[in-house]
C-alpha atoms as a PDB file:
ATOM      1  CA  UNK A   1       0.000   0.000   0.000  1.00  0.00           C
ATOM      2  CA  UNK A   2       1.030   3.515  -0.948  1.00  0.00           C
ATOM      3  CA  UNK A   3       0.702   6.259   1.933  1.00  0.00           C
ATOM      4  CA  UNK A   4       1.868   9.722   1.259  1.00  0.00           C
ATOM      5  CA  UNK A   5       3.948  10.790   4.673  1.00  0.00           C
ATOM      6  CA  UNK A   6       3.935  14.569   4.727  1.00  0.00           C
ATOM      7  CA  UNK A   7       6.155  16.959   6.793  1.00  0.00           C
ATOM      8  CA  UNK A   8       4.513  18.586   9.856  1.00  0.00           C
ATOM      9  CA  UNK A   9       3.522  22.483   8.509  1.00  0.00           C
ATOM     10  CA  UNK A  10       2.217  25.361  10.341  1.00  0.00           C
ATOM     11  CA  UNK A  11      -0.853  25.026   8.302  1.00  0.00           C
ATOM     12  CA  UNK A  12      -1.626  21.573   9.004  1.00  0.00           C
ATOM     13  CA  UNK A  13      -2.619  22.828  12.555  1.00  0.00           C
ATOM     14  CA  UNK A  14      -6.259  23.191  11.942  1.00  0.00           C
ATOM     15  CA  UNK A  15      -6.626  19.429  10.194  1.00  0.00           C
ATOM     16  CA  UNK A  16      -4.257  17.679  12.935  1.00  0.00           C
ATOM     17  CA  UNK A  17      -6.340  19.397  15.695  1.00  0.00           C
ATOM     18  CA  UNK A  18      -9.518  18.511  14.721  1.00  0.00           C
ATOM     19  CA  UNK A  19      -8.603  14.914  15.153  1.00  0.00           C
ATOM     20  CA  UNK A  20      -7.108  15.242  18.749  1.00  0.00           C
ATOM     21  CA  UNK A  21     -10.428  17.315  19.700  1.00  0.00           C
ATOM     22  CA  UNK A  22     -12.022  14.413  18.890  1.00  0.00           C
ATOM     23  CA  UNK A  23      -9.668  11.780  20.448  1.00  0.00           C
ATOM     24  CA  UNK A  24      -9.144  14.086  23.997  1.00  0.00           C
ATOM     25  CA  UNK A  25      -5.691  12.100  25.371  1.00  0.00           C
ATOM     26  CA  UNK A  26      -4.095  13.152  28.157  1.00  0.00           C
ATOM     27  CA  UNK A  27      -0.851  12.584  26.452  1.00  0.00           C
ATOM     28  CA  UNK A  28       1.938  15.274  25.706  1.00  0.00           C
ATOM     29  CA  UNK A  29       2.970  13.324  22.591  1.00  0.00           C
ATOM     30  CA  UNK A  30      -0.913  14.631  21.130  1.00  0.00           C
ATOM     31  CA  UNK A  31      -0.405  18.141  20.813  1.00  0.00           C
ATOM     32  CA  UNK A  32       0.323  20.138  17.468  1.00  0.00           C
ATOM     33  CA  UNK A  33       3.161  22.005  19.182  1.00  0.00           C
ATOM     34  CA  UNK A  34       4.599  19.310  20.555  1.00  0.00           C
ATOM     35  CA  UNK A  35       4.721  17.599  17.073  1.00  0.00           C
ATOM     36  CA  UNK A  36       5.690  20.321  15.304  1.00  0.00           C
ATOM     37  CA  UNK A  37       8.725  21.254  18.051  1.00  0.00           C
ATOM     38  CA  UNK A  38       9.821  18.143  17.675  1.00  0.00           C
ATOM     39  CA  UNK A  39       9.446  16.707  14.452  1.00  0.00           C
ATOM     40  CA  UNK A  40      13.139  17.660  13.498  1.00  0.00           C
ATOM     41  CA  UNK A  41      14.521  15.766  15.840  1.00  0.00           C
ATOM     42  CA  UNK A  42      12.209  12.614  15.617  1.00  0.00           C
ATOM     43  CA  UNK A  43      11.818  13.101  11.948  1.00  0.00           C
ATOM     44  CA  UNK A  44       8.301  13.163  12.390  1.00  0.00           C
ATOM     45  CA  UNK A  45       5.769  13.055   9.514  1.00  0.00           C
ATOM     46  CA  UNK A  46       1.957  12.551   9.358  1.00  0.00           C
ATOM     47  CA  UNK A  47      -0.786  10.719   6.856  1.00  0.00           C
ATOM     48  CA  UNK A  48      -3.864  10.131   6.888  1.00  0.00           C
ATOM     49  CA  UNK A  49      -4.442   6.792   6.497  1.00  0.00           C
ATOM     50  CA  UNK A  50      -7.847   5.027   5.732  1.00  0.00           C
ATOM     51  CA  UNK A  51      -9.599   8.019   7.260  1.00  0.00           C
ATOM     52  CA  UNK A  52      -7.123   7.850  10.490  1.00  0.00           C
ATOM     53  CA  UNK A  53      -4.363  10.414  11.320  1.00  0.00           C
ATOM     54  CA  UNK A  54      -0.993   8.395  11.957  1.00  0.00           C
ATOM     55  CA  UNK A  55       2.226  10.006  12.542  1.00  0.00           C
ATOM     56  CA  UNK A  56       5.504   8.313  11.721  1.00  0.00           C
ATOM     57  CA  UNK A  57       8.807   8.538  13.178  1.00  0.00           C
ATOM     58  CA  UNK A  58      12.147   7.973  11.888  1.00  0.00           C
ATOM     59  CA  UNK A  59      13.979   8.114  14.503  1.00  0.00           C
ATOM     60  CA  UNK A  60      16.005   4.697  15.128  1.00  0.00           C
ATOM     61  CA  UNK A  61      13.142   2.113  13.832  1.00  0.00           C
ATOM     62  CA  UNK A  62      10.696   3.605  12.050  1.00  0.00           C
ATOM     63  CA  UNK A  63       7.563   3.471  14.260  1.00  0.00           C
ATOM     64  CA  UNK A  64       4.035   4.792  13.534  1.00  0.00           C
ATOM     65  CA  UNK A  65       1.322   6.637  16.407  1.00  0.00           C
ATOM     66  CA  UNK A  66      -2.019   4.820  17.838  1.00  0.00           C
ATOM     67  CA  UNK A  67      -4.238   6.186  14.743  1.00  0.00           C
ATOM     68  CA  UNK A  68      -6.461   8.539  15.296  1.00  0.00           C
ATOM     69  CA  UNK A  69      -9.831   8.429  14.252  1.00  0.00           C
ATOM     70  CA  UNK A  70     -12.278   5.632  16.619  1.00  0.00           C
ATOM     71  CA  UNK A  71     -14.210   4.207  13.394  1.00  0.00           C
ATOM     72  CA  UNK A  72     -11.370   4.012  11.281  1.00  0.00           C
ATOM     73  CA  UNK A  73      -8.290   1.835  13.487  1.00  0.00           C
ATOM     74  CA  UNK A  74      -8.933  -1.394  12.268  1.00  0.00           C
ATOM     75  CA  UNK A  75      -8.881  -0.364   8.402  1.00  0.00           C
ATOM     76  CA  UNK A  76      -5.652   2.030   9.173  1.00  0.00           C
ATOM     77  CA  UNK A  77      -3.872  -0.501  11.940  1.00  0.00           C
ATOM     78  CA  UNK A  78      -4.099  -3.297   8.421  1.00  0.00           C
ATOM     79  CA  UNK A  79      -2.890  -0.890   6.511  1.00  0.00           C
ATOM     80  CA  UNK A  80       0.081  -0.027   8.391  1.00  0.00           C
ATOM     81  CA  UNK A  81       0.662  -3.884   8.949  1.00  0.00           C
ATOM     82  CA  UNK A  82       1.033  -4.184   5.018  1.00  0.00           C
ATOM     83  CA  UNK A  83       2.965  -1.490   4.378  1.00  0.00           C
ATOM     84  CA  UNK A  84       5.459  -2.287   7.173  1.00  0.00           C
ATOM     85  CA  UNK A  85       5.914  -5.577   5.347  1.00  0.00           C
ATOM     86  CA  UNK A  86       6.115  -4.511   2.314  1.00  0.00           C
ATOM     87  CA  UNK A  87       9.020  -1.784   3.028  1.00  0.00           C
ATOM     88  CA  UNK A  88      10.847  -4.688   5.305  1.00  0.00           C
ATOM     89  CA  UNK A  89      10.410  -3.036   8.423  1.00  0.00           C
ATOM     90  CA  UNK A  90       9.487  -4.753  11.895  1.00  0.00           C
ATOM     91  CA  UNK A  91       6.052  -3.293  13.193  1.00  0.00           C
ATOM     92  CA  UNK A  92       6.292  -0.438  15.624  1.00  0.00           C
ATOM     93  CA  UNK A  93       3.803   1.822  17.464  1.00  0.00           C
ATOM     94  CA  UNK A  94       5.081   4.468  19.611  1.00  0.00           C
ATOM     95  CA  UNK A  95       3.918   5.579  22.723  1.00  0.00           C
ATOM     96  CA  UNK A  96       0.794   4.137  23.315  1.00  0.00           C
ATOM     97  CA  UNK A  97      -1.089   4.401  26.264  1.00  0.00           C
ATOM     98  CA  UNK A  98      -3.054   1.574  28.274  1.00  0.00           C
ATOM     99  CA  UNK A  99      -6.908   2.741  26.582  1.00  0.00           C
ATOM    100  CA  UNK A 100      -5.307   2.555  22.864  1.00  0.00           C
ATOM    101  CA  UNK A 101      -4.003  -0.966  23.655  1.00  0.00           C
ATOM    102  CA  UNK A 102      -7.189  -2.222  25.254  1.00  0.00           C
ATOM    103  CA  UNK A 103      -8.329  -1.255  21.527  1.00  0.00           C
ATOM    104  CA  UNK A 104      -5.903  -2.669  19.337  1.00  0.00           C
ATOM    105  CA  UNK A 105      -6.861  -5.745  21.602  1.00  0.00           C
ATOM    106  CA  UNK A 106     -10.309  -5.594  20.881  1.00  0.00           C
ATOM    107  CA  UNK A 107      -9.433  -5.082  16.898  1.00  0.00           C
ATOM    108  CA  UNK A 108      -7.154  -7.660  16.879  1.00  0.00           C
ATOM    109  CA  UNK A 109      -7.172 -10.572  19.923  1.00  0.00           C
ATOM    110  CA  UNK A 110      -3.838 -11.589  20.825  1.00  0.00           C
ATOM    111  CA  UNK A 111      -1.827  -9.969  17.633  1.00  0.00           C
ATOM    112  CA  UNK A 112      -0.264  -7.662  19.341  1.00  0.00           C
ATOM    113  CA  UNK A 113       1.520  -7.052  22.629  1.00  0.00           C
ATOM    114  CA  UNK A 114       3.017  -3.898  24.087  1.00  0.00           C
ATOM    115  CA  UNK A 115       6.162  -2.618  26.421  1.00  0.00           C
ATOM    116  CA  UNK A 116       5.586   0.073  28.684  1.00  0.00           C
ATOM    117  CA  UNK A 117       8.583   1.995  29.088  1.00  0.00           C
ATOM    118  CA  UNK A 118       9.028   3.947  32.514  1.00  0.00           C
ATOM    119  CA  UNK A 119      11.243   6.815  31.308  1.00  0.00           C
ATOM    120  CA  UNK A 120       8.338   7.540  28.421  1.00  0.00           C
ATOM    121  CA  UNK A 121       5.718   7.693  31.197  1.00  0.00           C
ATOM    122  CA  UNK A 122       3.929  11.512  31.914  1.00  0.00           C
ATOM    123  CA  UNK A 123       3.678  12.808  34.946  1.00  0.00           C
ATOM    124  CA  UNK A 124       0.106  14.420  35.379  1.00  0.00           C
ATOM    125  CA  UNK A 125      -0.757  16.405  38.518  1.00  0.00           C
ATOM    126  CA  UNK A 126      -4.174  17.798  39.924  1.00  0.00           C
ATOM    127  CA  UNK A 127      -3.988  21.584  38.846  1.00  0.00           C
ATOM    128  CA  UNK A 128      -5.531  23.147  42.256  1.00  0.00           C
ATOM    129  CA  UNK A 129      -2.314  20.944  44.451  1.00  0.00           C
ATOM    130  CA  UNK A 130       0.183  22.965  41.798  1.00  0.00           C
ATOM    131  CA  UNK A 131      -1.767  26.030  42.480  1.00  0.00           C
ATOM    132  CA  UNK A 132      -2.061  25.758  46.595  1.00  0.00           C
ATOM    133  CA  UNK A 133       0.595  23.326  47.132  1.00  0.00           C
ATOM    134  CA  UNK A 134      -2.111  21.997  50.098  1.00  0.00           C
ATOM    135  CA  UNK A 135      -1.463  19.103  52.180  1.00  0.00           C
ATOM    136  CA  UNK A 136       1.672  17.424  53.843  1.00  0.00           C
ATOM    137  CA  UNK A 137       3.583  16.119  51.537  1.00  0.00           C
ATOM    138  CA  UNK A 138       3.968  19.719  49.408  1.00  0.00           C
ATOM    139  CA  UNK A 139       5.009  21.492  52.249  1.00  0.00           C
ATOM    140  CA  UNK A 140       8.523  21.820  51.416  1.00  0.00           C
ATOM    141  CA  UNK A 141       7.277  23.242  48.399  1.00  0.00           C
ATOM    142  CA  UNK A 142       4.988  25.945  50.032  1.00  0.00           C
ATOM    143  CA  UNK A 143       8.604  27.017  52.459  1.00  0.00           C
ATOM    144  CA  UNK A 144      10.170  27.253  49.087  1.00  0.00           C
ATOM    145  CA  UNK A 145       7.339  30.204  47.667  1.00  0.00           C
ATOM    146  CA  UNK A 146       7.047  31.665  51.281  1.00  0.00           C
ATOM    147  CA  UNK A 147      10.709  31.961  51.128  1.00  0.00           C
ATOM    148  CA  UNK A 148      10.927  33.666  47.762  1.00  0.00           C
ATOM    149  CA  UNK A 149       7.971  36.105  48.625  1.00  0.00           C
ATOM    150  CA  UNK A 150       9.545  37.029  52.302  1.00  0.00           C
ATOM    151  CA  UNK A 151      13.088  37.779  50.448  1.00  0.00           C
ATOM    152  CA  UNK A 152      11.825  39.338  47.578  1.00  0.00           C
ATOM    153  CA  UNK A 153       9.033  42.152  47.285  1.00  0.00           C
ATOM    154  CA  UNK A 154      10.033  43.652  43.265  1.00  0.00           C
ATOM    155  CA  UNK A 155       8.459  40.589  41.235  1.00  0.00           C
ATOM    156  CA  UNK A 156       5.408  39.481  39.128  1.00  0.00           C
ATOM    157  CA  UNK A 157       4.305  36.973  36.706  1.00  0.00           C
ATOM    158  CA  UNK A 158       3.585  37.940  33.002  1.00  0.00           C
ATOM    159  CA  UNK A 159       2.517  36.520  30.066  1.00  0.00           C
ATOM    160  CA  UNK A 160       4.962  36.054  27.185  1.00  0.00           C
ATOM    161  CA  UNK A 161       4.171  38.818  24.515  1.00  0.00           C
ATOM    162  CA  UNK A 162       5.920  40.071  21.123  1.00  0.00           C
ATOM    163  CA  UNK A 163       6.956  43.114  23.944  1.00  0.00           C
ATOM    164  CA  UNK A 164       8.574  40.794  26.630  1.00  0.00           C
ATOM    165  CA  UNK A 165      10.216  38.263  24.205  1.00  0.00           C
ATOM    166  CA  UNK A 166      13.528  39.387  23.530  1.00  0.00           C
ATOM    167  CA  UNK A 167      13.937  39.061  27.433  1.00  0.00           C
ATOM    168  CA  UNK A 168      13.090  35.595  27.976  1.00  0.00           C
ATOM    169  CA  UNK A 169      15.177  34.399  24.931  1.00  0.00           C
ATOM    170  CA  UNK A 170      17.997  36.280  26.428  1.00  0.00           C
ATOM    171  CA  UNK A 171      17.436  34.408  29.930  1.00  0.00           C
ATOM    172  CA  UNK A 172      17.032  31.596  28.469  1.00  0.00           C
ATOM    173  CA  UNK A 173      20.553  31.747  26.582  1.00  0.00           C
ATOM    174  CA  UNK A 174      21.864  32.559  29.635  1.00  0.00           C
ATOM    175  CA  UNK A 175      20.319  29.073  31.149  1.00  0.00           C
ATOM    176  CA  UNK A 176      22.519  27.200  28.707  1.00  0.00           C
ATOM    177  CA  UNK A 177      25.742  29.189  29.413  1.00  0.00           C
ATOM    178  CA  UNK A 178      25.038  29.063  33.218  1.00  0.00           C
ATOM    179  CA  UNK A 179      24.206  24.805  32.576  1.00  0.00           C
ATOM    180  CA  UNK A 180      26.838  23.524  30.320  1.00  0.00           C
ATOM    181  CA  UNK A 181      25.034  21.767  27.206  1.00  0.00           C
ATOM    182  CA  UNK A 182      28.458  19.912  25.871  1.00  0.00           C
ATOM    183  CA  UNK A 183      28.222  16.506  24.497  1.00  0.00           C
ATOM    184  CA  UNK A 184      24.986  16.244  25.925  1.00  0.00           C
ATOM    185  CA  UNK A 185      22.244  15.598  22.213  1.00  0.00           C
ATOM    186  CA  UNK A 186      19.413  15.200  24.556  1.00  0.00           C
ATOM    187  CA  UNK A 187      19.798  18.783  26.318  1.00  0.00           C
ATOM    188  CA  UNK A 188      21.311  20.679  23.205  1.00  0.00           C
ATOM    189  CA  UNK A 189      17.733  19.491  21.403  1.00  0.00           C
ATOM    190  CA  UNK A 190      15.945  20.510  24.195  1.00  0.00           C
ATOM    191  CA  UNK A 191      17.479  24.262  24.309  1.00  0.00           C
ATOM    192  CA  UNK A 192      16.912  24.278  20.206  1.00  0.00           C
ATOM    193  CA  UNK A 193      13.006  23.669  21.028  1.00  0.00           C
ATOM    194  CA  UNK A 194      12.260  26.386  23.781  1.00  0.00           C
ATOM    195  CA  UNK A 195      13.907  28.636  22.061  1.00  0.00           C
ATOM    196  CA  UNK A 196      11.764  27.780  18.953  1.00  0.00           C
ATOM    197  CA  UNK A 197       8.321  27.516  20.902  1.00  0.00           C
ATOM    198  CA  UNK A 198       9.241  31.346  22.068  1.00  0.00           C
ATOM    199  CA  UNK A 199      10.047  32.178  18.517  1.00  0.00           C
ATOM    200  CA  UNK A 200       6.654  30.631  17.021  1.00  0.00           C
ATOM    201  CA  UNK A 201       4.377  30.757  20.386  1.00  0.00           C
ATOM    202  CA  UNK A 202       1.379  32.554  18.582  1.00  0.00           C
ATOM    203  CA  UNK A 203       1.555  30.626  15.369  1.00  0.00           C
ATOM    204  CA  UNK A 204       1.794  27.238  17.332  1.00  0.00           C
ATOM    205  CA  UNK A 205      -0.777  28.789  19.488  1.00  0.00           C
ATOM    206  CA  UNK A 206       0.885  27.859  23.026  1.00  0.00           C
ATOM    207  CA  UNK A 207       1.340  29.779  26.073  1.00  0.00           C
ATOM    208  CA  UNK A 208       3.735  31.330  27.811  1.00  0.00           C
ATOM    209  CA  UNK A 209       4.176  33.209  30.878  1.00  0.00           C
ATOM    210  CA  UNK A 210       7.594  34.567  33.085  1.00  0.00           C
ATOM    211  CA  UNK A 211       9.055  35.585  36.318  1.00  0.00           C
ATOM    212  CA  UNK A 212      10.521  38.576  36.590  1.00  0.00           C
ATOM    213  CA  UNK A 213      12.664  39.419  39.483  1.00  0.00           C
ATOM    214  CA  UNK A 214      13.776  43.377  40.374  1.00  0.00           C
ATOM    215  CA  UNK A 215      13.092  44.080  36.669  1.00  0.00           C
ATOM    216  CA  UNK A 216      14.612  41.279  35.104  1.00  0.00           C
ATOM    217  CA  UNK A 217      13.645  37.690  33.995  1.00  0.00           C
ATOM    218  CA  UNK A 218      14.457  34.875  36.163  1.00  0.00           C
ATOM    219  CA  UNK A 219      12.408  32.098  34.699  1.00  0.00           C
ATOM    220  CA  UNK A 220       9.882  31.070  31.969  1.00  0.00           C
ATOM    221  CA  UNK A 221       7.549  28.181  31.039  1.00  0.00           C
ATOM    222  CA  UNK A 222       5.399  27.032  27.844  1.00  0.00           C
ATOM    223  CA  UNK A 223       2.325  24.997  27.427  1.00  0.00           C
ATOM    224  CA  UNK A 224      -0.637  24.061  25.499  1.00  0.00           C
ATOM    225  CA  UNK A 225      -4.123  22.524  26.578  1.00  0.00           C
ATOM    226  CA  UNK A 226      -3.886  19.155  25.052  1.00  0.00           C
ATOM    227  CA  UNK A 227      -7.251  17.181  25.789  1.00  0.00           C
ATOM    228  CA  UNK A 228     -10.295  19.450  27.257  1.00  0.00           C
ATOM    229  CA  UNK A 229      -9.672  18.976  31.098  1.00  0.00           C
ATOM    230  CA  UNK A 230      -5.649  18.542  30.292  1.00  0.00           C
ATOM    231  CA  UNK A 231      -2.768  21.198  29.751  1.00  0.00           C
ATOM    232  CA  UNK A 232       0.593  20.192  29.425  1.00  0.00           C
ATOM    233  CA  UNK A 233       3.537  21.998  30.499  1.00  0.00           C
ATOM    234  CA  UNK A 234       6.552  21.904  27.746  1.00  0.00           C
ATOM    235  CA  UNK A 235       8.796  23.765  29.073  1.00  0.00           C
ATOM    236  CA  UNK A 236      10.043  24.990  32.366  1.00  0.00           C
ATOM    237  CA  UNK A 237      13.291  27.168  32.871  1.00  0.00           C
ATOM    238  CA  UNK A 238      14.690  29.425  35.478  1.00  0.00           C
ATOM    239  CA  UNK A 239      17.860  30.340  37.217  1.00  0.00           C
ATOM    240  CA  UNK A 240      18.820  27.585  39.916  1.00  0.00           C
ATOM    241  CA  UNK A 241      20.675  29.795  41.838  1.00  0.00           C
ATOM    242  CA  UNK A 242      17.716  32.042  43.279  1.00  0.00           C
ATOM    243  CA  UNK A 243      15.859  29.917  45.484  1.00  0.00           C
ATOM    244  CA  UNK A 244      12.262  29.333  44.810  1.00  0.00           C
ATOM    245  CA  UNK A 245      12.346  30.323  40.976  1.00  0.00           C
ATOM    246  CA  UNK A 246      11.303  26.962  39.316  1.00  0.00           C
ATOM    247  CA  UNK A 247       8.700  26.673  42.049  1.00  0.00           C
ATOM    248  CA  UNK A 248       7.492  29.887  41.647  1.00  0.00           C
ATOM    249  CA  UNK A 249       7.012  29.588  38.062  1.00  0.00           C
ATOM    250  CA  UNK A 250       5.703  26.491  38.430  1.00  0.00           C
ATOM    251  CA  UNK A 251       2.555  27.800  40.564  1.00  0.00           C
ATOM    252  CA  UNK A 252       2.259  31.120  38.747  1.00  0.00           C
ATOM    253  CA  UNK A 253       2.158  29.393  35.575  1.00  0.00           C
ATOM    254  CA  UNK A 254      -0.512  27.000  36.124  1.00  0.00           C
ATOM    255  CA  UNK A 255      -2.799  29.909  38.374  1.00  0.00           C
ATOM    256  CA  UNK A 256      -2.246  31.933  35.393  1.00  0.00           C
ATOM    257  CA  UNK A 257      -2.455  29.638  31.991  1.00  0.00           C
ATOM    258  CA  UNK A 258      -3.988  26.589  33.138  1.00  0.00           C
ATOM    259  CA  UNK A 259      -6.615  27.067  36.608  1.00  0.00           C
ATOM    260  CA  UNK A 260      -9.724  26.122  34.329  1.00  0.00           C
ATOM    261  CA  UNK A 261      -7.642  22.469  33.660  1.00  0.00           C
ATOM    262  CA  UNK A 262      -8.025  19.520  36.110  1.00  0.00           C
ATOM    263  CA  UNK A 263      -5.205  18.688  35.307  1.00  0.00           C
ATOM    264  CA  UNK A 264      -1.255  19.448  34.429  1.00  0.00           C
ATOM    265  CA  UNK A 265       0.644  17.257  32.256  1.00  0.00           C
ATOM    266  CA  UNK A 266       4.569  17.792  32.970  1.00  0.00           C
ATOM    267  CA  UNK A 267       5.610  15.080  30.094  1.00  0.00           C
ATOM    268  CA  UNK A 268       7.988  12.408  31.060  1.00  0.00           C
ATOM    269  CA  UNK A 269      11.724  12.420  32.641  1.00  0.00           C
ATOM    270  CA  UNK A 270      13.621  10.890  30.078  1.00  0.00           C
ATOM    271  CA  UNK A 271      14.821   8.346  32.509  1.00  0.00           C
ATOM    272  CA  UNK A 272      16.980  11.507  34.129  1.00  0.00           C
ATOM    273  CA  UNK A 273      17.521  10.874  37.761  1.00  0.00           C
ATOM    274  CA  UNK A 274      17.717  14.594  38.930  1.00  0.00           C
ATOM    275  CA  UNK A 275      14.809  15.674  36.964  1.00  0.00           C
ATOM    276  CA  UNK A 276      12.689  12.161  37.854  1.00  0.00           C
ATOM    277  CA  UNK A 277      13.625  13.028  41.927  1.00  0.00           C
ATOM    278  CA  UNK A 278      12.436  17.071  41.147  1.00  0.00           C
ATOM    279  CA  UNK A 279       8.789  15.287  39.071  1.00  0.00           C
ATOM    280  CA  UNK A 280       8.071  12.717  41.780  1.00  0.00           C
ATOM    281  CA  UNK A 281       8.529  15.856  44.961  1.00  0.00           C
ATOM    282  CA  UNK A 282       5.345  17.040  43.636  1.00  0.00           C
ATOM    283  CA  UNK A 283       3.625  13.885  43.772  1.00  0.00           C
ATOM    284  CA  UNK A 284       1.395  13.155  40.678  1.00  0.00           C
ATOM    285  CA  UNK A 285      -1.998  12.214  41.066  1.00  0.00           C
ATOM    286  CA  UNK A 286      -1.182   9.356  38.403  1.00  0.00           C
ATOM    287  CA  UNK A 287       1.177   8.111  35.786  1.00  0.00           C
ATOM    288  CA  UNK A 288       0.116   8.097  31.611  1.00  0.00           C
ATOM    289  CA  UNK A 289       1.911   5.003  31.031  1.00  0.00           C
ATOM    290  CA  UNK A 290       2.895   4.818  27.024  1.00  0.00           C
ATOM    291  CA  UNK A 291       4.479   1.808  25.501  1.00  0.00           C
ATOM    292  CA  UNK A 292       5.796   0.693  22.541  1.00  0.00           C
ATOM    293  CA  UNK A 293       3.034  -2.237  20.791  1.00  0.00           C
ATOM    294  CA  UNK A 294       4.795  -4.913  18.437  1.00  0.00           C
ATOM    295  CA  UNK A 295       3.109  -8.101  16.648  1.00  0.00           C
ATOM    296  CA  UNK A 296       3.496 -11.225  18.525  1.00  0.00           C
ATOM    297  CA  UNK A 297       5.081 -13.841  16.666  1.00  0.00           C
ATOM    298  CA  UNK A 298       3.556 -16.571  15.163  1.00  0.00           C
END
């Protein structure tokens, strides 16, 4: 079978949307500006295949997405079999969550199996604990804001605007200077994509918002709603040596962009101790487990 992979564009927003609308995952992986951030790095193309949107990656095996489109998996899940086989590739599908494989079980008894993969796994908190940081077990977290507010009296949260830009790409240049980014792919790709979702935040149509600290910018943070009671944090930087700026952002951020959300996706921890030991400190209400789903053989 023939399918015609196209690059991710700016102007495929409004098609690629319409199928996640319909779809509403709490996954980061199914968000247009996550795809589009990304898709150099994963070389990421999309097709619609037998009325289903599929995106396929080229990074290491070639692996396609869950398709997207309820009425039409079975036809596009065959037709992604036979063209697997007939380029002479194993069959992949890439992160895909518990509910898509209960499907693809239901399509297909017993074809297909899946391996969840811990380090691939989002974090998703309850947006009013980000917001109050109430109970026990955030109250480090609340010393850390109390701390920052009794020490410091000149700062606000803003959104980012065409105005404020220039400042947060500057602080956020000044991140990778202060955090050395050497012979480290996985960070250097990182850096290349905030500074990209600050570059194209209104055309990707994401949200941003900053710190500022006795005038100048100390931290920012980008998102996107991703599923109707779901937003998803992308990106989260500020300077680690004033205390309380990541968890100030973190609060102001969600009050600001994302109070009307149940709940806050923070994407996964790429298997990164530090950053997995930061993730778990604000305990998650749960865990979107994503595997990868391969045929069983005969």
């Amino acid at each position: 079978m023939e399918i015609q992979w196209k690059d991710i564009e700016l102007e495929d927003k409004e098609l690629i949307q319409s199928y996640y609308k319909k779809e509403q995952s709490r996954s980061c992986d199914f968000t247009f500006g996550n795809n589009v951030l990304w898709s150099p790095f994963f070389q990421l193309r999309y097709a619609i295949v037998e009325g289903a949107l599929v995106f396929l990656s080229g990074e290491q095996h070639c692996s396609v997405s869950f398709p997207l489109g309820k009425e039409h998996v079975k036809e596009a899940v065959e037709a992604l079999v036979a063209y697997f086989e007939e380029q002479g590739w194993s069959f992949r599908m890439y992160s895909v969550t518990p509910e898509q494989f209960e499907v693809l079980e239901e399509l297909f008894p017993g074809s297909f199996e899946i391996a969840y993969e811990r380090d691939a796994a989002d974090y998703i908190y309850e947006s009013e604990k980000l917001m109050n940081l109430s109970g026990k077990k955030l109250h480090s977290k609340r010393n850390h804001i109390n701390k920052f507010l009794s020490e410091h009296e000149d700062w606000s949260f803003e959104f980012i605007t065409p105005e404020n830009r220039a400042e947060c790409v500057e602080m956020v240049q000044k991140w990778r200077e202060m955090n050395d980014c050497t012979g480290n792919q996985k960070k250097c790709n990182e850096l290349c994509v905030t500074l990209r979702s600050l570059e194209k935040l209104e055309e990707l149509g994401l949200t941003g918002g900053l710190i500022r600290l006795d005038g100048r910018v100390i931290a920012v943070s980008v998102g996107e709603a991703c599923c109707d009671d779901t937003f998803v944090v992308h990106i989260e930087k500020a300077y680690a040596d004033i205390p309380g700026a990541y968890p100030m952002i973190n609060q102001q951020f969600v009050k600001h962009a994302a109070a009307d959300y149940r709940y806050i996706n923070r994407e996964d921890d790429a298997g990164e101790e530090g950053l997995r030991k930061a993730k778990l400190s604000y305990h998650p209400a749960f865990m979107q487990e994503k595997g990868t789903v391969t045929k069983k053989k005969a």
